[in-house]
N, C-alpha and C. Protein backbone atom coordinates (compact mmCIF):
# COMPACT_ATOMS: atom_id res chain seq x y z
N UNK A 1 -77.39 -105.65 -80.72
CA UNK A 1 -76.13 -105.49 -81.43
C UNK A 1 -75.90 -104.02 -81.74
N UNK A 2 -74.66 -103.50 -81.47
CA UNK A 2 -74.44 -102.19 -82.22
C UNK A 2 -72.67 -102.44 -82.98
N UNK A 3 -72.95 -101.05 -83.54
CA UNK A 3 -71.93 -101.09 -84.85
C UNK A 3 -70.85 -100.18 -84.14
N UNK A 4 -69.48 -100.39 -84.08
CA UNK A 4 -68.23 -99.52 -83.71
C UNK A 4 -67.73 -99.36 -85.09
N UNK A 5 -66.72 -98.04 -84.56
CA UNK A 5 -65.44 -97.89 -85.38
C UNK A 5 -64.65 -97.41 -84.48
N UNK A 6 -63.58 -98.66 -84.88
CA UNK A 6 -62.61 -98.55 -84.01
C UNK A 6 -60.90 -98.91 -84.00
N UNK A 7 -60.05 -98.01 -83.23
CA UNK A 7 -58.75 -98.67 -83.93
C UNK A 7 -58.31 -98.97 -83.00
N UNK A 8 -56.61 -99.71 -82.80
CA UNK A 8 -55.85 -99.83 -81.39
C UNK A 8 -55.01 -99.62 -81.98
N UNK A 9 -53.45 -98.69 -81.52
CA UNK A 9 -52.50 -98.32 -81.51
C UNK A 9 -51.26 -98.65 -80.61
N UNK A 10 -49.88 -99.32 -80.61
CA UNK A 10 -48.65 -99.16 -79.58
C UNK A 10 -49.09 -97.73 -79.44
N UNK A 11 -48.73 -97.80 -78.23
CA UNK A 11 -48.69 -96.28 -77.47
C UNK A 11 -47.55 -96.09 -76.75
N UNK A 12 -46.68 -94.87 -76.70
CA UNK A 12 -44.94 -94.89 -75.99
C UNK A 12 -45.47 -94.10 -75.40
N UNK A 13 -47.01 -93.14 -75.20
CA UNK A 13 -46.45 -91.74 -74.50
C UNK A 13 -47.98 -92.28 -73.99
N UNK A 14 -48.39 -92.94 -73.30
CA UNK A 14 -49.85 -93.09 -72.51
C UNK A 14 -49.77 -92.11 -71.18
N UNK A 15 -49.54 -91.35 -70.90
CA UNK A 15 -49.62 -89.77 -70.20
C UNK A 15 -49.52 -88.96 -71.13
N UNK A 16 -49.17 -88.69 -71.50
CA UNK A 16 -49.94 -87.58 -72.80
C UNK A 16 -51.09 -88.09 -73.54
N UNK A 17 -51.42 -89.48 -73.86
CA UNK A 17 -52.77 -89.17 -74.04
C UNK A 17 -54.11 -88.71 -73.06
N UNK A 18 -53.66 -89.22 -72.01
CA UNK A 18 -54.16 -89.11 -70.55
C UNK A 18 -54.39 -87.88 -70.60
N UNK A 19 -53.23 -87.11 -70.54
CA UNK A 19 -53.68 -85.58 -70.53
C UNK A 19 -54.45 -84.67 -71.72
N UNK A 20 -54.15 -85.30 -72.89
CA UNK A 20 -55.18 -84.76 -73.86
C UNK A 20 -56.40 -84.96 -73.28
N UNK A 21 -56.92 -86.05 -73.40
CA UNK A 21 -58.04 -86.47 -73.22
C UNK A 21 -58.27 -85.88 -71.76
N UNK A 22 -58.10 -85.47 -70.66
CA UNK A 22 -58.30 -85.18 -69.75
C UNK A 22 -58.56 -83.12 -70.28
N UNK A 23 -57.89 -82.71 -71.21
CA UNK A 23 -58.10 -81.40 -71.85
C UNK A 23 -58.79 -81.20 -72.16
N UNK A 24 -60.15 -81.92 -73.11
CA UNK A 24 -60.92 -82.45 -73.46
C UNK A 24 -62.11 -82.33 -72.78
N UNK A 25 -61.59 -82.85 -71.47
CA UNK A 25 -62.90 -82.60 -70.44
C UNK A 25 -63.68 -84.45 -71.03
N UNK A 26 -63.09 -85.13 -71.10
CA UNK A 26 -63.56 -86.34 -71.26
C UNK A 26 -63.86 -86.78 -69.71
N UNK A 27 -65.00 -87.74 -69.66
CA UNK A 27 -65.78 -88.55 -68.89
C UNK A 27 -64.80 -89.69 -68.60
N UNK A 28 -63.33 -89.67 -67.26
CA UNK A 28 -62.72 -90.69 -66.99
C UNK A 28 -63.56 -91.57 -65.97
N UNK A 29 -63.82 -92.68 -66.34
CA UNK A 29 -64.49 -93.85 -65.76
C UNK A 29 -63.62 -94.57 -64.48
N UNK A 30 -61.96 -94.29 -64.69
CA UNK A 30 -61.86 -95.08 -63.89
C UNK A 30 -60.52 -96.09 -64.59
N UNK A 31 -59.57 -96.76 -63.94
CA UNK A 31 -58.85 -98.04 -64.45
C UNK A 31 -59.61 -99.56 -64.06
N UNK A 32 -59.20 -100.07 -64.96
CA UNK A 32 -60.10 -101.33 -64.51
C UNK A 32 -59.47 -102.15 -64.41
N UNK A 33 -58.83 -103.17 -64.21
CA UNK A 33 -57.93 -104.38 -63.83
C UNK A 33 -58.64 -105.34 -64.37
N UNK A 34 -58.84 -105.83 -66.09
CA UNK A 34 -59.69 -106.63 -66.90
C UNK A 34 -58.82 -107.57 -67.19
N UNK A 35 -59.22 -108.80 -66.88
CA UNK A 35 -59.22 -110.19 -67.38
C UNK A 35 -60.14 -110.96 -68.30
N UNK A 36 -59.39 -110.65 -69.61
CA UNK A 36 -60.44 -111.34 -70.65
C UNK A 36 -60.00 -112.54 -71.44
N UNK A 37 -61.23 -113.62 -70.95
CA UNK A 37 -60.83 -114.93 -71.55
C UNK A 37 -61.81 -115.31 -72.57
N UNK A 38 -60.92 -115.88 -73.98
CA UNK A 38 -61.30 -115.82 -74.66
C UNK A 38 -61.28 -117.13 -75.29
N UNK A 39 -62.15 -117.54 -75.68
CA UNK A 39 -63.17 -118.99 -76.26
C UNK A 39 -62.75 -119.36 -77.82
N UNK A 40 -62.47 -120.38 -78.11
CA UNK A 40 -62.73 -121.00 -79.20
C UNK A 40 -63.84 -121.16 -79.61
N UNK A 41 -64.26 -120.51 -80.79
CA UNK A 41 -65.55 -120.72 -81.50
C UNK A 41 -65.73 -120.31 -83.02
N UNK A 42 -66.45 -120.62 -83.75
CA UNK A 42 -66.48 -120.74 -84.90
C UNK A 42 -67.04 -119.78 -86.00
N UNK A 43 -67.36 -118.51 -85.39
CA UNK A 43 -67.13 -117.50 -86.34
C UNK A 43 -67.27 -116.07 -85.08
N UNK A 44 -66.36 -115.22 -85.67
CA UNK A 44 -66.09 -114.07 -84.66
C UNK A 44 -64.99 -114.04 -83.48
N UNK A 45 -64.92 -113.39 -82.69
CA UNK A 45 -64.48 -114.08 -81.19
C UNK A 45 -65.48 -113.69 -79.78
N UNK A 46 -65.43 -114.01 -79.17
CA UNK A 46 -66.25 -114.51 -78.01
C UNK A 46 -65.03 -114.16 -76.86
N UNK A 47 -65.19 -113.33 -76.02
CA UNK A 47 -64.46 -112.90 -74.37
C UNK A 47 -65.53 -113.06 -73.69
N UNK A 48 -65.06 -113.26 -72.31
CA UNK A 48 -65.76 -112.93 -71.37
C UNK A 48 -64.74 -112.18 -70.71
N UNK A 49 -65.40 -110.63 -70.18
CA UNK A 49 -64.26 -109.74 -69.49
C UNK A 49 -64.73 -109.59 -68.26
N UNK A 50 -63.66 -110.33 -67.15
CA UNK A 50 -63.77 -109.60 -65.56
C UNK A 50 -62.73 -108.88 -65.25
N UNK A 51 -63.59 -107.80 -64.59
CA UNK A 51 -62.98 -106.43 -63.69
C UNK A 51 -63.57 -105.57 -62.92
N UNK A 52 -63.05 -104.83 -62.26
CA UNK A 52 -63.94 -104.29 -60.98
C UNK A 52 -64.86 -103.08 -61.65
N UNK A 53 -65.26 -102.56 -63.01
CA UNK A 53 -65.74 -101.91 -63.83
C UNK A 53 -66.82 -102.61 -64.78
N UNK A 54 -66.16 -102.75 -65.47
CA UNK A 54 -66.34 -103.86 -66.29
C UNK A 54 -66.65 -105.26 -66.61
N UNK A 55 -68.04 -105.86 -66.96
CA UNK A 55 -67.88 -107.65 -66.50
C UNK A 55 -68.90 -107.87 -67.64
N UNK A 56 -68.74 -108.10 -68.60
CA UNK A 56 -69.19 -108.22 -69.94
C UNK A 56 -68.87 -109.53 -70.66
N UNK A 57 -70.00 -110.58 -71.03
CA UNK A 57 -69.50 -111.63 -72.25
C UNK A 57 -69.45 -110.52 -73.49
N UNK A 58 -68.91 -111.04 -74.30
CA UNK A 58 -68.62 -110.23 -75.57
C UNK A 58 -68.69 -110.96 -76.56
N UNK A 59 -68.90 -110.81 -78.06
CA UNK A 59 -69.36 -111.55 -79.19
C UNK A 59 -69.10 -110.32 -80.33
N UNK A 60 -67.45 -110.57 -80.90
CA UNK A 60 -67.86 -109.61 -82.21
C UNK A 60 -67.03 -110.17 -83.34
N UNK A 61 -67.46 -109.65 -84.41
CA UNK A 61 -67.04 -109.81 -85.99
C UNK A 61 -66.32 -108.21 -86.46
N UNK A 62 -64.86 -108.78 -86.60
CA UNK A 62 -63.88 -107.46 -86.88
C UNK A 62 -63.25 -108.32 -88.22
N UNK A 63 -62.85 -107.50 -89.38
CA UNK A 63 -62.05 -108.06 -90.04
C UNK A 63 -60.29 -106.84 -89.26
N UNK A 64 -59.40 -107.83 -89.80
CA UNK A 64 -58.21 -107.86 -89.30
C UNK A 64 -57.71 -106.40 -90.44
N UNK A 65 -57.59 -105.29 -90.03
CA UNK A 65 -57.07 -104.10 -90.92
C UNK A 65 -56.25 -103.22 -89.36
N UNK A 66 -55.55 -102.58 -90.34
CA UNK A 66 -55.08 -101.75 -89.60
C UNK A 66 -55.68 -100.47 -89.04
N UNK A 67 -56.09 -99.60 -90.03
CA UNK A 67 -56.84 -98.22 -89.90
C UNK A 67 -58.00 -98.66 -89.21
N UNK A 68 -59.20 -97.68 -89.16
CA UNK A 68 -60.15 -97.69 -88.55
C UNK A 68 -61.21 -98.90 -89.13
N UNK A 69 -61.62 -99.35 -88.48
CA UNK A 69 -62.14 -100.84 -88.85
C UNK A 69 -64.14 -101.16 -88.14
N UNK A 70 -64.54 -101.65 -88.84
CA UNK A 70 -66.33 -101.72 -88.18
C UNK A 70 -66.18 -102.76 -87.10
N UNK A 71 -66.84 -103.24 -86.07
CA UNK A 71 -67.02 -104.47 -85.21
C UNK A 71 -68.71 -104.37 -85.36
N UNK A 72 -68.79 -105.52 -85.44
CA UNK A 72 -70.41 -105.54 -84.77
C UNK A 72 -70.25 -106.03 -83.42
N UNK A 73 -70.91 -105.89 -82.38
CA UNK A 73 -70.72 -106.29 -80.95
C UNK A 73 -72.21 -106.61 -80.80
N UNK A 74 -71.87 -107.81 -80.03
CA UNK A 74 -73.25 -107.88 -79.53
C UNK A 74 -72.64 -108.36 -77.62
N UNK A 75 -73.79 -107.40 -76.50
CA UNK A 75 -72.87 -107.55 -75.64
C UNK A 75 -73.89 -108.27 -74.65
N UNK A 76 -73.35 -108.60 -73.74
CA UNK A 76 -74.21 -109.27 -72.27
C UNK A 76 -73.26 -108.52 -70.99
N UNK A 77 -74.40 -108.13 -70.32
CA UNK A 77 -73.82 -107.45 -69.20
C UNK A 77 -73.67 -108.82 -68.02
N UNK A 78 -72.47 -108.52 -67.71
CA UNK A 78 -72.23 -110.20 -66.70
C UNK A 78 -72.33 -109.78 -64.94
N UNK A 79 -72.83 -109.91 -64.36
CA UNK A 79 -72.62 -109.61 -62.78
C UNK A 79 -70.90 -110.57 -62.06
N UNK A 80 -70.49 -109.65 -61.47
CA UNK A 80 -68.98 -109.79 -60.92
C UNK A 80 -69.16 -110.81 -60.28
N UNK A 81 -68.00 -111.91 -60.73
CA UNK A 81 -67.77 -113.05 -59.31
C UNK A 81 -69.13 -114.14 -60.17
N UNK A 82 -69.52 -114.00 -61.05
CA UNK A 82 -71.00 -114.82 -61.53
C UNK A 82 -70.19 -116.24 -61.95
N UNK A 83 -71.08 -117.30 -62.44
CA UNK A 83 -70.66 -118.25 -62.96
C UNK A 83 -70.96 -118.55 -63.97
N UNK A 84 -71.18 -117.94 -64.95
CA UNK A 84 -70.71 -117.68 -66.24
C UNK A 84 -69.22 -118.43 -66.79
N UNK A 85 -68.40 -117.36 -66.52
CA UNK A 85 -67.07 -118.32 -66.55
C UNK A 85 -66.86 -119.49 -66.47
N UNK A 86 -66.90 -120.56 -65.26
CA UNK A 86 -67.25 -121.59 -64.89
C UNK A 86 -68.18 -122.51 -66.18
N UNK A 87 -68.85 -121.56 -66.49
CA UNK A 87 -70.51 -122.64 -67.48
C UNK A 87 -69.09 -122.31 -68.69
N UNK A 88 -68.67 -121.34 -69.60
CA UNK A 88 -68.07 -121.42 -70.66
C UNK A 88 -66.95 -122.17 -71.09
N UNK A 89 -66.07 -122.21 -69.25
CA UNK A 89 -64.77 -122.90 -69.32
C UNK A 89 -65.56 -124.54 -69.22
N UNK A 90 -66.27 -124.90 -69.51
CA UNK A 90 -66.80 -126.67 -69.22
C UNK A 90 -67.65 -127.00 -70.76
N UNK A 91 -68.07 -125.44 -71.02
CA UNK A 91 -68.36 -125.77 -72.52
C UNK A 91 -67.15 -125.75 -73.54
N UNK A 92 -66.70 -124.74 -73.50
CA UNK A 92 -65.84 -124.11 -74.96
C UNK A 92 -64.37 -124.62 -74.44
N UNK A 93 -63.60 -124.74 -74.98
CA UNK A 93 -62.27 -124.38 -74.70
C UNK A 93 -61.77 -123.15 -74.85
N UNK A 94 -60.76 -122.49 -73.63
CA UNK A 94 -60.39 -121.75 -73.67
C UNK A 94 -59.17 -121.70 -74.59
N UNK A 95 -59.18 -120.28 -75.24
CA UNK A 95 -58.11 -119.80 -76.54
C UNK A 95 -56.61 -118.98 -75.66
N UNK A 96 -57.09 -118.39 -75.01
CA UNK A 96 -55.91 -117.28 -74.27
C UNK A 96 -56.73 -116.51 -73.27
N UNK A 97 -55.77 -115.86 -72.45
CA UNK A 97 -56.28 -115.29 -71.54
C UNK A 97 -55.28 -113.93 -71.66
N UNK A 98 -56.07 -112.48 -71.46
CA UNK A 98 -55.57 -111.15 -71.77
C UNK A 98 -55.76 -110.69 -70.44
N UNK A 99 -54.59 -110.18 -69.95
CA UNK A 99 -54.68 -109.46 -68.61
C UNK A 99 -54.06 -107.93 -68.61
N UNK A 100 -55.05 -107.11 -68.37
CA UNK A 100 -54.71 -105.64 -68.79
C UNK A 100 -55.08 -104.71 -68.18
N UNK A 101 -54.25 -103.35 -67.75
CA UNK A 101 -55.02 -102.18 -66.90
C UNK A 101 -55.61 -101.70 -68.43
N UNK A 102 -56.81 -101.18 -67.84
CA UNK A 102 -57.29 -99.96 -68.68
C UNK A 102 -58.00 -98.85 -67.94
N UNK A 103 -57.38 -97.69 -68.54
CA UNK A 103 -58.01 -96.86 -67.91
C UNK A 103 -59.36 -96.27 -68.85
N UNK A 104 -60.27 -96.17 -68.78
CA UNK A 104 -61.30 -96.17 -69.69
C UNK A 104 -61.88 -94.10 -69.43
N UNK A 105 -62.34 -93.53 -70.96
CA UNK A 105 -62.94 -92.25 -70.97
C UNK A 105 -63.70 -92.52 -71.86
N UNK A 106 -64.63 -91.67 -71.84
CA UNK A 106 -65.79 -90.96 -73.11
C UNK A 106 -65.42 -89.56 -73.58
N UNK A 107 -65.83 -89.06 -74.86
CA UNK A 107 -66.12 -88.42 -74.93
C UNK A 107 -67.86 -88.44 -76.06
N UNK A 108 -68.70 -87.89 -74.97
CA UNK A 108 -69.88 -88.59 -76.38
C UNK A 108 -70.26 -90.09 -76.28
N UNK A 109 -70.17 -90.12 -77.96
CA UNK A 109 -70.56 -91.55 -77.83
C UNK A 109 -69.50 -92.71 -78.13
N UNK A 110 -68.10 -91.46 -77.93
CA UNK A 110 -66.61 -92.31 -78.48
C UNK A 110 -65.69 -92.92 -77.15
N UNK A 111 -65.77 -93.93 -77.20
CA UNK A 111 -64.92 -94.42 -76.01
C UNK A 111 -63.09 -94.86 -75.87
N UNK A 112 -62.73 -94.29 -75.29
CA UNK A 112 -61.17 -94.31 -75.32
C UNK A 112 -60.43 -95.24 -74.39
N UNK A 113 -59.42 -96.04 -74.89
CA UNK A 113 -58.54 -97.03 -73.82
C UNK A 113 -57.68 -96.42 -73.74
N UNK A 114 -57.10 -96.38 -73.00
CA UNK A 114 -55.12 -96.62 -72.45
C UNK A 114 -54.97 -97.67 -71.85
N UNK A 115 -54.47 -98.61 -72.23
CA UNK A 115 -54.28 -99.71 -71.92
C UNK A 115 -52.56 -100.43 -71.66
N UNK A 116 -52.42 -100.65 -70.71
CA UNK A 116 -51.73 -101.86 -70.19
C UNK A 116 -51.42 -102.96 -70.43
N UNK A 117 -51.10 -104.05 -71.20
CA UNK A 117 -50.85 -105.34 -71.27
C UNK A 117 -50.24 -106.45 -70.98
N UNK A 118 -50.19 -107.18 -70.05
CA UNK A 118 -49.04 -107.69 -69.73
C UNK A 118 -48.64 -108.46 -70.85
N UNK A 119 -47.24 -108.56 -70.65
CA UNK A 119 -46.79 -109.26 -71.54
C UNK A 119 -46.49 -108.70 -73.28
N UNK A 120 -47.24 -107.65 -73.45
CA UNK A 120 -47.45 -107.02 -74.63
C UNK A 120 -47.08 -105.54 -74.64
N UNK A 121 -47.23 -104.64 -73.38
CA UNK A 121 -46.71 -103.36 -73.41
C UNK A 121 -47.84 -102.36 -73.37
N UNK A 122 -47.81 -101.38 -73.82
CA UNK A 122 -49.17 -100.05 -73.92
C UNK A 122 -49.43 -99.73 -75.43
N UNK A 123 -51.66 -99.50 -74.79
CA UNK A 123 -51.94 -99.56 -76.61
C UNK A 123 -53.04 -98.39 -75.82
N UNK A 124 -53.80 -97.63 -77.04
CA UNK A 124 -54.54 -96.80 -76.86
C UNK A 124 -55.45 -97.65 -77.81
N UNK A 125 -56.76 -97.39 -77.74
CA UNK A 125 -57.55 -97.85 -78.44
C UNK A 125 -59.14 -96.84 -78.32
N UNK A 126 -59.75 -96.06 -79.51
CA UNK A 126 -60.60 -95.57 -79.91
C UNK A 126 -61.65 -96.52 -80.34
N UNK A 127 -63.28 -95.81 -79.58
CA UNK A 127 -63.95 -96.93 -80.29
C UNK A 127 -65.37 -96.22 -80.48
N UNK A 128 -65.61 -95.76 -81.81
CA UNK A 128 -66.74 -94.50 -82.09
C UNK A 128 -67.90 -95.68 -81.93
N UNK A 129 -68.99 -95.45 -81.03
CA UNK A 129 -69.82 -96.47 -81.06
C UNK A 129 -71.43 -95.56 -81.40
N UNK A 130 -72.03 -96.74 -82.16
CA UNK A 130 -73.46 -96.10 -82.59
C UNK A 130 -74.30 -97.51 -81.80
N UNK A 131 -74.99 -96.87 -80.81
CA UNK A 131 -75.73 -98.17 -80.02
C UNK A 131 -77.26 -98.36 -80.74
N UNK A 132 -77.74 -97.58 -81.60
CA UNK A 132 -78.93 -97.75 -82.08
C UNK A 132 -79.18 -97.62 -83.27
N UNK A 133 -77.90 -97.28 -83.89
CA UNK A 133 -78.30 -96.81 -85.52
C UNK A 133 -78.23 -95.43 -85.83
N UNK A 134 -78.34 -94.65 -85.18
CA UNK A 134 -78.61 -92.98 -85.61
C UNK A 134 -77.53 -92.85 -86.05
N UNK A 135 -76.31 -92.77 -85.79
CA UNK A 135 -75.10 -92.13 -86.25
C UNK A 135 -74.60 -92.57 -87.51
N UNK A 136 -74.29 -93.78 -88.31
CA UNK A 136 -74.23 -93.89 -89.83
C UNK A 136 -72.36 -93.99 -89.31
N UNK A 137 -72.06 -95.38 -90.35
CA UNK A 137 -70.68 -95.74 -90.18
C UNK A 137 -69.50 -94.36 -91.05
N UNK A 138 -70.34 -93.62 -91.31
CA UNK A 138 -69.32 -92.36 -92.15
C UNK A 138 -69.39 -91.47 -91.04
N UNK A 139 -69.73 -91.00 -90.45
CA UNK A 139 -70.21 -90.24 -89.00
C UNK A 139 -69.08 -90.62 -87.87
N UNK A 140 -68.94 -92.19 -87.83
CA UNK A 140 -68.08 -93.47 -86.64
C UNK A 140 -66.59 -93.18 -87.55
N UNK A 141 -66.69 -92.93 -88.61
CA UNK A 141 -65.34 -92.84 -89.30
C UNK A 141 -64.61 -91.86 -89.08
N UNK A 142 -65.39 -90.57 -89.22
CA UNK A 142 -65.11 -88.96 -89.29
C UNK A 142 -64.55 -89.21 -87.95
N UNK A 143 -65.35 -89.31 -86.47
CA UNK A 143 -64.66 -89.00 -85.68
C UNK A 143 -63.65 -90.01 -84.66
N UNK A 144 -63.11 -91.22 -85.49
CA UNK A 144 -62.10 -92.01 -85.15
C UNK A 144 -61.07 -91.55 -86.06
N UNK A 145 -61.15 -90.70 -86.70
CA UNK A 145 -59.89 -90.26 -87.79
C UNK A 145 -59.90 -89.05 -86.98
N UNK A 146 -60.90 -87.98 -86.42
CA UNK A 146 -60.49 -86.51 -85.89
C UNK A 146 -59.84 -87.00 -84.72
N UNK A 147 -59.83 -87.86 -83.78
CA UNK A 147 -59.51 -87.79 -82.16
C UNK A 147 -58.30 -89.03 -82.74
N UNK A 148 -57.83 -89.88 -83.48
CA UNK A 148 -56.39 -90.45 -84.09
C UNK A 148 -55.93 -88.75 -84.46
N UNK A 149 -55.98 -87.95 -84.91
CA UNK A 149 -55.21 -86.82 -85.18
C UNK A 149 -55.28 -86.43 -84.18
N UNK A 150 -56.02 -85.56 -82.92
CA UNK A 150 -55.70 -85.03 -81.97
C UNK A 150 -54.57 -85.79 -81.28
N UNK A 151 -55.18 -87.14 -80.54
CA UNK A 151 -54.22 -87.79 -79.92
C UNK A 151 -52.96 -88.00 -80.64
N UNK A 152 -52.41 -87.76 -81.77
CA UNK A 152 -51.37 -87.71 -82.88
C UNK A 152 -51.16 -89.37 -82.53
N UNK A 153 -51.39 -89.88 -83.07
CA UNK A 153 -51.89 -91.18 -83.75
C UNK A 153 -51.46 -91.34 -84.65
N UNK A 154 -49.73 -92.16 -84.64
CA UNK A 154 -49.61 -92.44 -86.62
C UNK A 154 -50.16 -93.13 -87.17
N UNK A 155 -50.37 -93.29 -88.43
CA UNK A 155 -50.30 -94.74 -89.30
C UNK A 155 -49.56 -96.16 -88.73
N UNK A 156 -48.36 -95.74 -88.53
CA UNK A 156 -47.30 -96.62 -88.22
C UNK A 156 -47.74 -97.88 -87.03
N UNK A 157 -48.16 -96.63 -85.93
CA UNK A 157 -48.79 -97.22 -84.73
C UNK A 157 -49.61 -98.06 -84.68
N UNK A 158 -50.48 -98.12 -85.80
CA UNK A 158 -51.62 -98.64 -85.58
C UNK A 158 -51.56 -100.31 -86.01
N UNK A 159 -52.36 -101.38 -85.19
CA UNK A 159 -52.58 -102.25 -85.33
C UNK A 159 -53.36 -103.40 -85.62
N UNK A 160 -53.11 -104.18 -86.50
CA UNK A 160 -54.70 -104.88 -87.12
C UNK A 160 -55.35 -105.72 -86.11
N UNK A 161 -54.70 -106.63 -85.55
CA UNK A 161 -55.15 -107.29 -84.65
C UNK A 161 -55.32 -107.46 -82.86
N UNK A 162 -56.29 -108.49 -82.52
CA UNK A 162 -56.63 -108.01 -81.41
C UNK A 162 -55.36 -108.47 -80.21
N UNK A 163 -55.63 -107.98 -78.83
CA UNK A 163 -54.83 -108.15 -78.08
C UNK A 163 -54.52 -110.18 -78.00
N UNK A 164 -55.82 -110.93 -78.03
CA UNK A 164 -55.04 -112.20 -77.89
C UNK A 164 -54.94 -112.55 -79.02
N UNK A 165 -54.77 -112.50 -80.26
CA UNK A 165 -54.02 -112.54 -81.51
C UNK A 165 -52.53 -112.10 -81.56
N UNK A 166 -52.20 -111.24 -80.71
CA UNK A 166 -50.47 -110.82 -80.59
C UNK A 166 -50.10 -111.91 -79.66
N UNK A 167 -50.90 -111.82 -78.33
CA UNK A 167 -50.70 -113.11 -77.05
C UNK A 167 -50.51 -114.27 -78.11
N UNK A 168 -51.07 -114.90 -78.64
CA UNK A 168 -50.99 -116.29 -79.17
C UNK A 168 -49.82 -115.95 -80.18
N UNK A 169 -49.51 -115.10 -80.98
CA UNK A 169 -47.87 -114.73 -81.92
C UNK A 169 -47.02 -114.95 -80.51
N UNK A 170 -46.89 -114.54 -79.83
CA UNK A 170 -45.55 -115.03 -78.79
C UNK A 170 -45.28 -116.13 -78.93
């Protein structure tokens, strides 16, 4: 398990963050074409994300705030095309399904979205991650509030909940 801080924002100008972050000299990974389906279950939420990057079950506890917010994550690395999916969709019922470009960067140990949504529009999303403990959630705070100011990041923008929490408001 490790500890994030992290926010998501509407985004109108996702090329200008692109290019900040590309100013930066950030570590671009790449867009990923992620499909994340997400499970009914009884405390937290539970995805499983496929994409040609990316292929992760997922398991975290966020409370619903706007500003910068903790997750605990606990993750499983999934192999592409696996049957996983298959075993969850026969256990769990499925909740929604999120289909999204992201283009994914680092800087450090802070990971950055620009994201795509269908159906929902463009979000940026910051996510200061401490994978072992060393860094201290005041540390994850400091620099999800410095890189929300660079990227000029309002208040306004920012959003409490997750992408299939807006999907299911439609």
């Amino acid at each position: 398990m490790h500890i994030n801080i992290e926010i998501k924002a509407r985004c109108t100008y996702p090329e200008k963050i692109k290019s900040l972050l590309d100013a930066k000299n950030a570590d671009f990974k790449g867009v990923d074409h992620q499909i994340d389906t997400y499970y009914k279950v009884h405390n937290g939420r539970l995805k499983l994300r496929a994409g040609n990057i990316e292929n992760t079950l997922i398991h975290y506890e966020r409370s619903d705030q706007a500003g910068p917010k903790q997750s605990n994550v606990t993750l499983h690395k999934n192999e592409a095309n696996s049957s996983l999916g298959e075993v969850l969709k026969k256990a769990l019922n499925i909740l929604v399904v999120v289909d999204k470009k992201r283009a994914i960067y680092f800087i450090d140990n802070v990971k950055f979205h620009v994201d795509e949504v269908e159906g929902l529009g463009n979000f940026v999303e910051i996510e200061a991650i401490d994978s072992d403990g060393s860094l201290g959630i005041e540390h994850l705070q400091m620099q999800c509030r410095r890189y929300m100011d660079y990227l000029g990041i309002e208040n306004q923008d920012l959003i409490e909940q997750s992408y299939s929490d807006l999907l299911l408001k439609k």
